[in-house]
C-alpha atoms as a PDB file:
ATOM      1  CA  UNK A   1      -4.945 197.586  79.359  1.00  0.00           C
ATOM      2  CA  UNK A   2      -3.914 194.191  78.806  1.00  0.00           C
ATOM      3  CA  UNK A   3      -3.565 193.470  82.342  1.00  0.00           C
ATOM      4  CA  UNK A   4      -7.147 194.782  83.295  1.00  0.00           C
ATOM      5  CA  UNK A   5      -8.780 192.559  80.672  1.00  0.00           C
ATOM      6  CA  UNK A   6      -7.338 189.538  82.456  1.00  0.00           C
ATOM      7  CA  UNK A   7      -8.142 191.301  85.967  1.00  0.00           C
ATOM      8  CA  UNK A   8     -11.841 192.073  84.515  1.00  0.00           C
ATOM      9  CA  UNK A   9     -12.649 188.568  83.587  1.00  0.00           C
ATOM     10  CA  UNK A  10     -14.096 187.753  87.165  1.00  0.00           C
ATOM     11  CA  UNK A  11     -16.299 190.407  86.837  1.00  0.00           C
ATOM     12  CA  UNK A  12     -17.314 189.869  83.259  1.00  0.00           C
ATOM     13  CA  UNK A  13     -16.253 193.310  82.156  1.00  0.00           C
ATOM     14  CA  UNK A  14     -13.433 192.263  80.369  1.00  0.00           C
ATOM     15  CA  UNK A  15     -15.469 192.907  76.696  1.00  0.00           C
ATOM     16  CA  UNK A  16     -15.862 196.409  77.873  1.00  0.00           C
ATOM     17  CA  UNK A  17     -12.268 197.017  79.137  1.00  0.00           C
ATOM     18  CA  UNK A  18     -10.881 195.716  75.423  1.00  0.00           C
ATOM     19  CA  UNK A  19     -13.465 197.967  73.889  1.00  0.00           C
ATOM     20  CA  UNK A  20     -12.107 200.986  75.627  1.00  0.00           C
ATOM     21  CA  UNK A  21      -8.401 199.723  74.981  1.00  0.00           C
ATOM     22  CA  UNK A  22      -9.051 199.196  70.728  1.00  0.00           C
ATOM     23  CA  UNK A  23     -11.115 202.954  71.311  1.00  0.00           C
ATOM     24  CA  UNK A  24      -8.120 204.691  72.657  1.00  0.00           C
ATOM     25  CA  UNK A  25      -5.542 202.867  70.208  1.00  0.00           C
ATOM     26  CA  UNK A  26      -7.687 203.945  67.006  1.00  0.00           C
ATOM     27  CA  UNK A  27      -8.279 207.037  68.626  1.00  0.00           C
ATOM     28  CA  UNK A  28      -4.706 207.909  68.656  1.00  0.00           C
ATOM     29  CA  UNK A  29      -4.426 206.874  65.242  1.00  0.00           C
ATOM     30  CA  UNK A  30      -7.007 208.942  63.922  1.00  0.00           C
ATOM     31  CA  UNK A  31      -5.761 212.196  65.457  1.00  0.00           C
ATOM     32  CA  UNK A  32      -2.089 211.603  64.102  1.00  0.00           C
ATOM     33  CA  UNK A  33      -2.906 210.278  60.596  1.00  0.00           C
ATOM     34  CA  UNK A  34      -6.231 211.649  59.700  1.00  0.00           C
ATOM     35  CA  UNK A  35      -6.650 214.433  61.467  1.00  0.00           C
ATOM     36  CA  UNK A  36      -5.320 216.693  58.551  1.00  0.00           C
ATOM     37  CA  UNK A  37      -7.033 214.405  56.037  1.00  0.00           C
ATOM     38  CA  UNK A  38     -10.614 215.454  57.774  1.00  0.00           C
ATOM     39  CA  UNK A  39      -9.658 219.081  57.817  1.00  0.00           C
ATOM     40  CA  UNK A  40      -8.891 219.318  53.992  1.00  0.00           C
ATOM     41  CA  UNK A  41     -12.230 217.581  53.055  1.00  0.00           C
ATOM     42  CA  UNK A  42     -13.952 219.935  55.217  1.00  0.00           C
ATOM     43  CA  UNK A  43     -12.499 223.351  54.371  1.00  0.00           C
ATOM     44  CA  UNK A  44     -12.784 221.906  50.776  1.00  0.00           C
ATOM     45  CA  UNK A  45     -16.896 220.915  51.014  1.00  0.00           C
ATOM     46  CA  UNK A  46     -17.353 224.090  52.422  1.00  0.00           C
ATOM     47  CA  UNK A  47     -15.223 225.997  49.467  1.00  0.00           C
ATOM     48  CA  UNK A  48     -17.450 224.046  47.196  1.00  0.00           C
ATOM     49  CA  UNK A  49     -20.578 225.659  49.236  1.00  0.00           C
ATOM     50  CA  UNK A  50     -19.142 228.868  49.459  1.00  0.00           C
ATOM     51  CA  UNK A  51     -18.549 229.069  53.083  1.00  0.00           C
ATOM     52  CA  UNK A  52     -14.872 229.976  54.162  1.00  0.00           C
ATOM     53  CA  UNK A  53     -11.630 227.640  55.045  1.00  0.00           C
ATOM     54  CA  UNK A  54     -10.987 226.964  59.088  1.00  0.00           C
ATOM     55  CA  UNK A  55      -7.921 227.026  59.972  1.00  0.00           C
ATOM     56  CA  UNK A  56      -7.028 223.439  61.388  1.00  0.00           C
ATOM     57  CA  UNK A  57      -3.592 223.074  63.583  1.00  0.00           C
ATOM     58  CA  UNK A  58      -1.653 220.639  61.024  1.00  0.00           C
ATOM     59  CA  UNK A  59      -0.799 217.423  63.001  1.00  0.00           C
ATOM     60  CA  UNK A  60       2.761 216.198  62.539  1.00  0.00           C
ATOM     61  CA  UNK A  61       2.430 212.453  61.589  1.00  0.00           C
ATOM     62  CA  UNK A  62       5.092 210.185  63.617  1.00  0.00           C
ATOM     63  CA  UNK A  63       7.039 207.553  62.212  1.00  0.00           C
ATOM     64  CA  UNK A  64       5.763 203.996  62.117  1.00  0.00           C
ATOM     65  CA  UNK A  65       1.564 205.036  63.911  1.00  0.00           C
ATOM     66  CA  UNK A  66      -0.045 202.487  62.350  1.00  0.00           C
ATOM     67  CA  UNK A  67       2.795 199.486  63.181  1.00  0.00           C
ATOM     68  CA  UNK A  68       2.203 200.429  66.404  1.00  0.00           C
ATOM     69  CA  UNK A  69      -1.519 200.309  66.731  1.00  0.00           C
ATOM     70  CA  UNK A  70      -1.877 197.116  64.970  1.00  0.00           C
ATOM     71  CA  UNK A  71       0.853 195.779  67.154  1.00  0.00           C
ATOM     72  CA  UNK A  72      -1.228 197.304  70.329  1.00  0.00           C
ATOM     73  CA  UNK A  73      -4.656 196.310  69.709  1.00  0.00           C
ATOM     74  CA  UNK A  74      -3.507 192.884  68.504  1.00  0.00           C
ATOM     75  CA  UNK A  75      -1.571 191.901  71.837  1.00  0.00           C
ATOM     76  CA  UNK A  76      -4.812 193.090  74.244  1.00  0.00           C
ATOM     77  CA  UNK A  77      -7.579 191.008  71.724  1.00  0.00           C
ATOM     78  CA  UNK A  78      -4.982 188.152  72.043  1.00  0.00           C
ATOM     79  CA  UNK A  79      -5.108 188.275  75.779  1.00  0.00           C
ATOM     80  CA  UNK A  80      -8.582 188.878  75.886  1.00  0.00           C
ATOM     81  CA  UNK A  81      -9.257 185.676  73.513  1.00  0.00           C
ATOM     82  CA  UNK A  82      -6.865 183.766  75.769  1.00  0.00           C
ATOM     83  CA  UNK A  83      -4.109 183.216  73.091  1.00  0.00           C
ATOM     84  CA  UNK A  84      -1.537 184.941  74.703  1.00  0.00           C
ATOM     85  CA  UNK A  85      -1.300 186.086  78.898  1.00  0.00           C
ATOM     86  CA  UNK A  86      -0.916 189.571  79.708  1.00  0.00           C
ATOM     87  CA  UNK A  87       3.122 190.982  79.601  1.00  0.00           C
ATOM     88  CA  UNK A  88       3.820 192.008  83.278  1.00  0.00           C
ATOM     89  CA  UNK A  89       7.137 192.813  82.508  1.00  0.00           C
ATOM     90  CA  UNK A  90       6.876 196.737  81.206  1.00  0.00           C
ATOM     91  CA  UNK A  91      10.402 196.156  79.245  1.00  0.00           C
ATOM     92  CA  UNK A  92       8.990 193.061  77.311  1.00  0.00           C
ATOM     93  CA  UNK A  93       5.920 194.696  76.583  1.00  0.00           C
ATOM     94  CA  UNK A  94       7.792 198.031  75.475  1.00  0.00           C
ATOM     95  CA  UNK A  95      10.554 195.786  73.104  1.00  0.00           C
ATOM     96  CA  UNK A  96       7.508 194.011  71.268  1.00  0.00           C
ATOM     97  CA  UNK A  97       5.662 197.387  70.491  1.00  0.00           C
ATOM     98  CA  UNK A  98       8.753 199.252  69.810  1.00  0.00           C
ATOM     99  CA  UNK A  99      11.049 196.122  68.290  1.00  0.00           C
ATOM    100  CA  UNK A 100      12.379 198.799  65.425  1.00  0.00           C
ATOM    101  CA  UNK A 101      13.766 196.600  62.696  1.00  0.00           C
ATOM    102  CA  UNK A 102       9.794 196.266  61.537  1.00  0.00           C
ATOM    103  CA  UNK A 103       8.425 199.012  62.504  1.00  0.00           C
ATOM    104  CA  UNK A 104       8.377 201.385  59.241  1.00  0.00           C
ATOM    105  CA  UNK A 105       7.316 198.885  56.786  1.00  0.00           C
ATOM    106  CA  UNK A 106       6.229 195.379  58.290  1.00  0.00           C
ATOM    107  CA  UNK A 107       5.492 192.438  58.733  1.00  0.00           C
ATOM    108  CA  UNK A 108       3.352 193.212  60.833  1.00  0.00           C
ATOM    109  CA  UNK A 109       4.181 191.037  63.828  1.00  0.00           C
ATOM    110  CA  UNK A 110       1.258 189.773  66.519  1.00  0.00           C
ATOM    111  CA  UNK A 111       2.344 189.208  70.263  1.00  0.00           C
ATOM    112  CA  UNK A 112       1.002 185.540  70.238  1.00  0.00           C
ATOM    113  CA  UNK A 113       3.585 184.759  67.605  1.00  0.00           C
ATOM    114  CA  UNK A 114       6.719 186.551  69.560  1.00  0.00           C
ATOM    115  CA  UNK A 115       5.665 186.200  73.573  1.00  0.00           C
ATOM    116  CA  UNK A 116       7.901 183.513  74.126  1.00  0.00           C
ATOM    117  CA  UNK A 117      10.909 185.251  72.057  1.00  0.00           C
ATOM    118  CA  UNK A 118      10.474 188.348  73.940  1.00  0.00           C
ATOM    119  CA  UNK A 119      12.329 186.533  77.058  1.00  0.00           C
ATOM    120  CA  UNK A 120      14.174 184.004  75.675  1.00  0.00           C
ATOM    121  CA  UNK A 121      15.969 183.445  72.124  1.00  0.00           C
ATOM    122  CA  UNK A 122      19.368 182.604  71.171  1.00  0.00           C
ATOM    123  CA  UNK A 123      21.567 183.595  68.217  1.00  0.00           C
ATOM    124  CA  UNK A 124      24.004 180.923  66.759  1.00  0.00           C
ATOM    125  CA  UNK A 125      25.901 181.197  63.574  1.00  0.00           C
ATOM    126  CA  UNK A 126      23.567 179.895  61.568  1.00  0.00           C
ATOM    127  CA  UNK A 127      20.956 182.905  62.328  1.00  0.00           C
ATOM    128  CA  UNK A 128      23.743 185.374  62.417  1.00  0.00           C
ATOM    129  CA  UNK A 129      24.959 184.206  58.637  1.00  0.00           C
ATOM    130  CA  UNK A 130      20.737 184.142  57.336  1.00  0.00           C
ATOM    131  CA  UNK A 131      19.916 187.579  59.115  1.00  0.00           C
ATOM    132  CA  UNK A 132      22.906 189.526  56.876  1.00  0.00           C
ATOM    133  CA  UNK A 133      22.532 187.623  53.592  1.00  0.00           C
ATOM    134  CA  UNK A 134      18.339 188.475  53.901  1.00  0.00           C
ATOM    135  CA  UNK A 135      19.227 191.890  54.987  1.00  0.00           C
ATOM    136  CA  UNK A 136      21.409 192.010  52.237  1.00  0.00           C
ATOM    137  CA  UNK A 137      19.315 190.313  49.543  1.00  0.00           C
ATOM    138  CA  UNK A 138      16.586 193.144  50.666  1.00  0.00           C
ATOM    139  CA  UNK A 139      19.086 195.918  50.611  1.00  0.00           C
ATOM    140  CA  UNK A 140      20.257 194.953  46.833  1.00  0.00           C
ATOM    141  CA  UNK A 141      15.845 194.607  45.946  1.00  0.00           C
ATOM    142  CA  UNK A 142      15.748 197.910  47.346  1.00  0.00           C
ATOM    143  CA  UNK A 143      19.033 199.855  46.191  1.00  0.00           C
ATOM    144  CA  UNK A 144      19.514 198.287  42.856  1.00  0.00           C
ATOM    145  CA  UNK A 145      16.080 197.582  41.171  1.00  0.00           C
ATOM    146  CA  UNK A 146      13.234 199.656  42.902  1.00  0.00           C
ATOM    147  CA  UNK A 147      15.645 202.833  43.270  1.00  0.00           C
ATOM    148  CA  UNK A 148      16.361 202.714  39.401  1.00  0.00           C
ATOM    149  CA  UNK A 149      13.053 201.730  37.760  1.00  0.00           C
ATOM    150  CA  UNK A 150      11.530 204.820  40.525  1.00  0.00           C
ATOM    151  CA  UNK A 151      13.342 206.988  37.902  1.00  0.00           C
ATOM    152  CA  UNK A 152      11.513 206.204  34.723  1.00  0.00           C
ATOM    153  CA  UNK A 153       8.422 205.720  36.784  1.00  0.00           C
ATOM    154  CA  UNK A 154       8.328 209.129  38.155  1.00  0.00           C
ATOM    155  CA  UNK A 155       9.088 211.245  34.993  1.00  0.00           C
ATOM    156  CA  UNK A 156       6.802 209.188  32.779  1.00  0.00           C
ATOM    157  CA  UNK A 157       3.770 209.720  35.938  1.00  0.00           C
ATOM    158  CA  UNK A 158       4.997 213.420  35.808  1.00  0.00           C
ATOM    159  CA  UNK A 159       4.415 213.647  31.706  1.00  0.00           C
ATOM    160  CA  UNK A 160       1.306 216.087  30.748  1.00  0.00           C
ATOM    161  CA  UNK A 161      -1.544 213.838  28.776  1.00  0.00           C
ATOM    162  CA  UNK A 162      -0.967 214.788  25.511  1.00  0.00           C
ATOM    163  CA  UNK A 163       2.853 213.618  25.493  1.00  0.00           C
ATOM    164  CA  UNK A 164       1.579 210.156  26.959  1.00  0.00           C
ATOM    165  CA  UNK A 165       1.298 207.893  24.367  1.00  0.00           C
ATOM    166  CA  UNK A 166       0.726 203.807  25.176  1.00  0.00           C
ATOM    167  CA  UNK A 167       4.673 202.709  25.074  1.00  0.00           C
ATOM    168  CA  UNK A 168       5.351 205.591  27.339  1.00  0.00           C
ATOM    169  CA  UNK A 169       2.299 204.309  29.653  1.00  0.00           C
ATOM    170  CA  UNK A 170       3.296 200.176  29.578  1.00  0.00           C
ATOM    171  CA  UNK A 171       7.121 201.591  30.347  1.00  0.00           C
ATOM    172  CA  UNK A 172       5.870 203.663  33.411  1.00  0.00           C
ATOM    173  CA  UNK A 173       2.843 200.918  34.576  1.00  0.00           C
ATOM    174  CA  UNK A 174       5.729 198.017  34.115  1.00  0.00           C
ATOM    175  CA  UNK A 175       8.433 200.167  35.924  1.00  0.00           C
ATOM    176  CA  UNK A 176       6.016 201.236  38.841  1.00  0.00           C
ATOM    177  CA  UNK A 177       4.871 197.778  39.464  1.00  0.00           C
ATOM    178  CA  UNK A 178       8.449 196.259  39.869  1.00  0.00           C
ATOM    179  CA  UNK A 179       9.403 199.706  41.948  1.00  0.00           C
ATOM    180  CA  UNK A 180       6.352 199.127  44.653  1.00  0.00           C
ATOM    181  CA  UNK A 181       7.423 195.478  45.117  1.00  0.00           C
ATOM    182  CA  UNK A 182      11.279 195.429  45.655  1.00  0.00           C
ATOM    183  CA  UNK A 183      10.616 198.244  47.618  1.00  0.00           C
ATOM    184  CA  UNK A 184       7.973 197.008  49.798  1.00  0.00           C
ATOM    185  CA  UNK A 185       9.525 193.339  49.693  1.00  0.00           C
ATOM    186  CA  UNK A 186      13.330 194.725  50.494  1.00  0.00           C
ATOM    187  CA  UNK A 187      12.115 196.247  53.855  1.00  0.00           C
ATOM    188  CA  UNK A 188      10.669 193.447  54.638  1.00  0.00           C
ATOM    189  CA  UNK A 189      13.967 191.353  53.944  1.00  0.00           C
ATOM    190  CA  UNK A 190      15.727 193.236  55.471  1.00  0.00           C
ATOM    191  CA  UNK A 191      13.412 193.659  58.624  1.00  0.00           C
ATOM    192  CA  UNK A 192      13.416 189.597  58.965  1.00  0.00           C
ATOM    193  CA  UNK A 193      17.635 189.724  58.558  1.00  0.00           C
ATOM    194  CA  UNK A 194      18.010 192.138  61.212  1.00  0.00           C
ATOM    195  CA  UNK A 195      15.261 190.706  63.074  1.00  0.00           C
ATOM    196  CA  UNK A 196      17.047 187.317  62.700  1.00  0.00           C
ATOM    197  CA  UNK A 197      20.204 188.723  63.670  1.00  0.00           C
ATOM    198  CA  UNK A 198      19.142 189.264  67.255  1.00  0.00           C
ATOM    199  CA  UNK A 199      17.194 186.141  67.734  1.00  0.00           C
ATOM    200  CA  UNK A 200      13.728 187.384  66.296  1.00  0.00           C
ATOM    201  CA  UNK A 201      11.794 184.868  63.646  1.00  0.00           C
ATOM    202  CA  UNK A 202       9.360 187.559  61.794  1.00  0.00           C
ATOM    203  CA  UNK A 203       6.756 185.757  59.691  1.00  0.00           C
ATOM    204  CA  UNK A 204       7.115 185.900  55.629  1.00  0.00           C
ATOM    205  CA  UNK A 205       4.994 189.012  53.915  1.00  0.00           C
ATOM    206  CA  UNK A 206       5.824 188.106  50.486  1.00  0.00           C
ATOM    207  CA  UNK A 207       5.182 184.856  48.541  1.00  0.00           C
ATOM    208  CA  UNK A 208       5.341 185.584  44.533  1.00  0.00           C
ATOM    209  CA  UNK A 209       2.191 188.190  44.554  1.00  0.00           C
ATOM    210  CA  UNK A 210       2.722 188.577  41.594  1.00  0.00           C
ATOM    211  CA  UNK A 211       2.088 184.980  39.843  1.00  0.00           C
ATOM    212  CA  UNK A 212      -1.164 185.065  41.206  1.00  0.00           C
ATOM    213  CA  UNK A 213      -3.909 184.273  38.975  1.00  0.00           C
ATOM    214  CA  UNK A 214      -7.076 186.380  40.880  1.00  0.00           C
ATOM    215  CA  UNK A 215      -6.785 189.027  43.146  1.00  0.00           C
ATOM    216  CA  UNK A 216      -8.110 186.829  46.312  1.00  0.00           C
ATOM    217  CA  UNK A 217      -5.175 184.727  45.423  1.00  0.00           C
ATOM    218  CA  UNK A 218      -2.827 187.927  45.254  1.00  0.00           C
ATOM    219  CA  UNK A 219      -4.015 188.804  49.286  1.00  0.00           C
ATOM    220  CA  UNK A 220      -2.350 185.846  50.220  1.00  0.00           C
ATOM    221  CA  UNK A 221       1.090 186.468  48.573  1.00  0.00           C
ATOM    222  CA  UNK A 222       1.129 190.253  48.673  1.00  0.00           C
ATOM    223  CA  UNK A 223       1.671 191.641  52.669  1.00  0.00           C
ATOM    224  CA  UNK A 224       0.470 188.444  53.759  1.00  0.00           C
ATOM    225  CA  UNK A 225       1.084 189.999  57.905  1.00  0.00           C
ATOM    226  CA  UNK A 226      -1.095 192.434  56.985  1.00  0.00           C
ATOM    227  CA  UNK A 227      -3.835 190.825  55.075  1.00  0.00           C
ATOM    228  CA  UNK A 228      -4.035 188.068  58.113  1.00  0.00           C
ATOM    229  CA  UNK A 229      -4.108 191.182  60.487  1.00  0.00           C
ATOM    230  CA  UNK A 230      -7.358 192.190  58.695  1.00  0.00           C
ATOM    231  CA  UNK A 231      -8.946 188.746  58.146  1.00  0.00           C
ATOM    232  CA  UNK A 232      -8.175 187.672  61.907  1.00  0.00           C
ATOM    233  CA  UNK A 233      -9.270 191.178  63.970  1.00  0.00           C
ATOM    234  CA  UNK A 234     -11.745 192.315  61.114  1.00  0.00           C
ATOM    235  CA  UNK A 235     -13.129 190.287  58.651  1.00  0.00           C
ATOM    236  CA  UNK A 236     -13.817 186.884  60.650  1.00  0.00           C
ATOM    237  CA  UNK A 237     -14.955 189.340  63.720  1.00  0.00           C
ATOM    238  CA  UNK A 238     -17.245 190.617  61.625  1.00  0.00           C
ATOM    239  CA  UNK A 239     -19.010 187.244  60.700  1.00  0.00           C
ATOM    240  CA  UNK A 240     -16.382 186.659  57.736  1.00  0.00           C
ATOM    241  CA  UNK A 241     -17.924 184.361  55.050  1.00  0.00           C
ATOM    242  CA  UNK A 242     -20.235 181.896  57.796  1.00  0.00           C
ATOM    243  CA  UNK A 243     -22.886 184.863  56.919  1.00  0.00           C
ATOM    244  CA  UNK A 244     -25.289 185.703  54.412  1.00  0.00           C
ATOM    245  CA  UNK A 245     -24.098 186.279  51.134  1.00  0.00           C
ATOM    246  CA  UNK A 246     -24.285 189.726  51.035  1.00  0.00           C
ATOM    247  CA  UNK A 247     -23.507 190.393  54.222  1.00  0.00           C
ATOM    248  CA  UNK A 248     -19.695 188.453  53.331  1.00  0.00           C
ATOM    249  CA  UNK A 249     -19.662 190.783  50.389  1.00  0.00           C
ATOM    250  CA  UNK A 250     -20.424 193.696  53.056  1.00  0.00           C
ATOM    251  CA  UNK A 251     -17.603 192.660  55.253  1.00  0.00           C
ATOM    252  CA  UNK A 252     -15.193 192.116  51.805  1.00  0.00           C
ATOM    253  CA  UNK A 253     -15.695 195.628  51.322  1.00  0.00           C
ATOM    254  CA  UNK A 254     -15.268 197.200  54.336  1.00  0.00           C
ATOM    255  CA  UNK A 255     -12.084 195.060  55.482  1.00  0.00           C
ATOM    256  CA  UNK A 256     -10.704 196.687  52.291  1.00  0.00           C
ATOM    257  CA  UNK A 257     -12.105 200.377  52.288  1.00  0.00           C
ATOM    258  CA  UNK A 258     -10.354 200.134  56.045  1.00  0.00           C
ATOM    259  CA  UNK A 259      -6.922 198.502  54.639  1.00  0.00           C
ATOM    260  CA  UNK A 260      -7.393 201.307  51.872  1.00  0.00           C
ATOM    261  CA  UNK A 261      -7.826 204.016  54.746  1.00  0.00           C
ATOM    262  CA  UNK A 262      -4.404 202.164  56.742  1.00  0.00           C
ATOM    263  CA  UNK A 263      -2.353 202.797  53.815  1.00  0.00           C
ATOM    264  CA  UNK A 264      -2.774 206.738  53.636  1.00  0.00           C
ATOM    265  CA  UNK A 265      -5.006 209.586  54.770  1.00  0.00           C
ATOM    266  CA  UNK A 266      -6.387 210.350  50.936  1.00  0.00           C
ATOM    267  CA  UNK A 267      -8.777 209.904  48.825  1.00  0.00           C
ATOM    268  CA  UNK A 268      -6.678 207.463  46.278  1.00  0.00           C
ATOM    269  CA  UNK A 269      -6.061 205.369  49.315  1.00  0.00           C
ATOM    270  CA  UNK A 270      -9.609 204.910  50.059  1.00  0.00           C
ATOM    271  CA  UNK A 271     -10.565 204.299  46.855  1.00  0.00           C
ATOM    272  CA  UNK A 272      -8.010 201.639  45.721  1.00  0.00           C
ATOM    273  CA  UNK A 273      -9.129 199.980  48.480  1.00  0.00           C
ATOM    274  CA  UNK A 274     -13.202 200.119  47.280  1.00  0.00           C
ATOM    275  CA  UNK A 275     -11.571 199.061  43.909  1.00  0.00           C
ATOM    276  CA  UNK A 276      -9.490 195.853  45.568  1.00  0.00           C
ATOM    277  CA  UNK A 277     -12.651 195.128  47.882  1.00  0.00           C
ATOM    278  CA  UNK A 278     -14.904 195.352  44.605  1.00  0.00           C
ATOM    279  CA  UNK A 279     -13.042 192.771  42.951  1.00  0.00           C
ATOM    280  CA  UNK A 280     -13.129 190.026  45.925  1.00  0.00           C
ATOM    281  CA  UNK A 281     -17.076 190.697  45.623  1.00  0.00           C
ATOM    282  CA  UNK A 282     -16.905 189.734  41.567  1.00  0.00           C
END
């Protein structure tokens, strides 16, 4: 798809042909990740109505979907916006979408950034030596702090209402928090380490989130590939903050009910990310 937007631009169709290429990636993604999302919500409306459940074929989510669209559509809108040329080498373009070290939990890398490392990088000492200690360093965040505070996390979510009283709740809130983020910021260590070790430079996803002091200042510590995927294909696509004031509060909101929706196929998914997108508007 890449190549025909390049081909298309003496014809002028190449808008259309990277219209049809985002179409089929987010089609894909829909079918795999909310396909059995849609069919709960509508065998449960039409419980509430007191029509009967269809039975939907369950769709067997695979590993790593959304890495892989993001990584797709972001490589044909850079060729079409002339930041990057189209891959003509099917083995380059297959090692950038499939490049596994990243692939489960970020950063989410964009082909501009990696073209030229696709075909050519070396690997001295030096990157060797920095790829194992971050892998390691990210290894340790995961294994030995967000593996043990999961514990107390868990049973404390898991305790009935009435048992729940505040120093449980701080315990479990203060547990959780450090859990998600050595988690989350361990794969990403260790995806830059391994990524280092054969030659790759990944960009940062994690810078201190969480010393920020509002939550527009947290987006750009917390996931930072990921929050840059959405201003840069999204938000500024969408007329960013050179609009209207509404409008920019319009686009806040849906960048964030979308990165909401990216995260998981439920209902606490979308609406964290209508609470996040809520608070940029304030």
């Amino acid at each position: 798809m890449a190549i025909a937007v390049d081909r298309a631009r003496t014809t002028g169709h190449d808008r259309q042909v990277l219209a049809l290429a985002v179409a089929i990636n987010l089609g894909v993604l829909g079918l795999f990740k909310y396909a059995n999302f849609v069919g709960d919500n509508v065998n449960a409306l039409s419980g509430m109505l007191g029509g009967t459940a269809m039975a939907f074929p369950r769709v067997a989510l695979p590993i790593g979907i959304s890495f892989y669209t993001f990584h797709a559509i972001s490589y044909v809108v850079d060729v079409y916006r002339r930041d990057a040329s189209a891959q003509k080498h099917p083995t380059h373009a297959a090692l950038y979408l499939l490049l596994f070290p990243q692939l489960i939990a970020g950063p989410i890398i964009r082909y501009k950034d990696i073209a030229d490392q696709l075909a050519r990088r070396t690997v001295g000492l030096d990157d060797l030596v920095y790829g194992v200690r971050r892998f390691v360093i990210g290894l340790g965040k995961k294994v030995l702090i967000a593996n043990i505070v999961a514990g107390p996390a868990d049973g404390i979510f898991q305790m009935p209402a009435s048992q729940l009283i505040a120093p449980y709740a701080w315990v479990g809130i203060i547990c959780y928090s450090l859990q998600i983020y050595f988690d989350f910021s361990g794969y990403s260590d260790m995806a830059i380490g391994l990524g280092r070790i054969f030659g790759f430079r990944f960009p940062e996803n994690f810078r201190w989130p969480y010393i920020a002091d509002s939550v527009q200042e947290f987006w750009r510590r917390w996931h930072m590939s990921l929050s840059s995927w959405f201003r840069d294909y999204l938000y500024v696509p969408l007329g960013g903050n050179r609009v209207a004031p509404w409008k920019t509060y319009r686009n806040l909101v849906t960048v964030f009910f979308l990165c909401g929706l990216w995260h998981g196929a439920s209902w606490n998914f979308v609406i964290w990310g209508l609470f996040h997108g809520m608070f940029l508007v304030i």
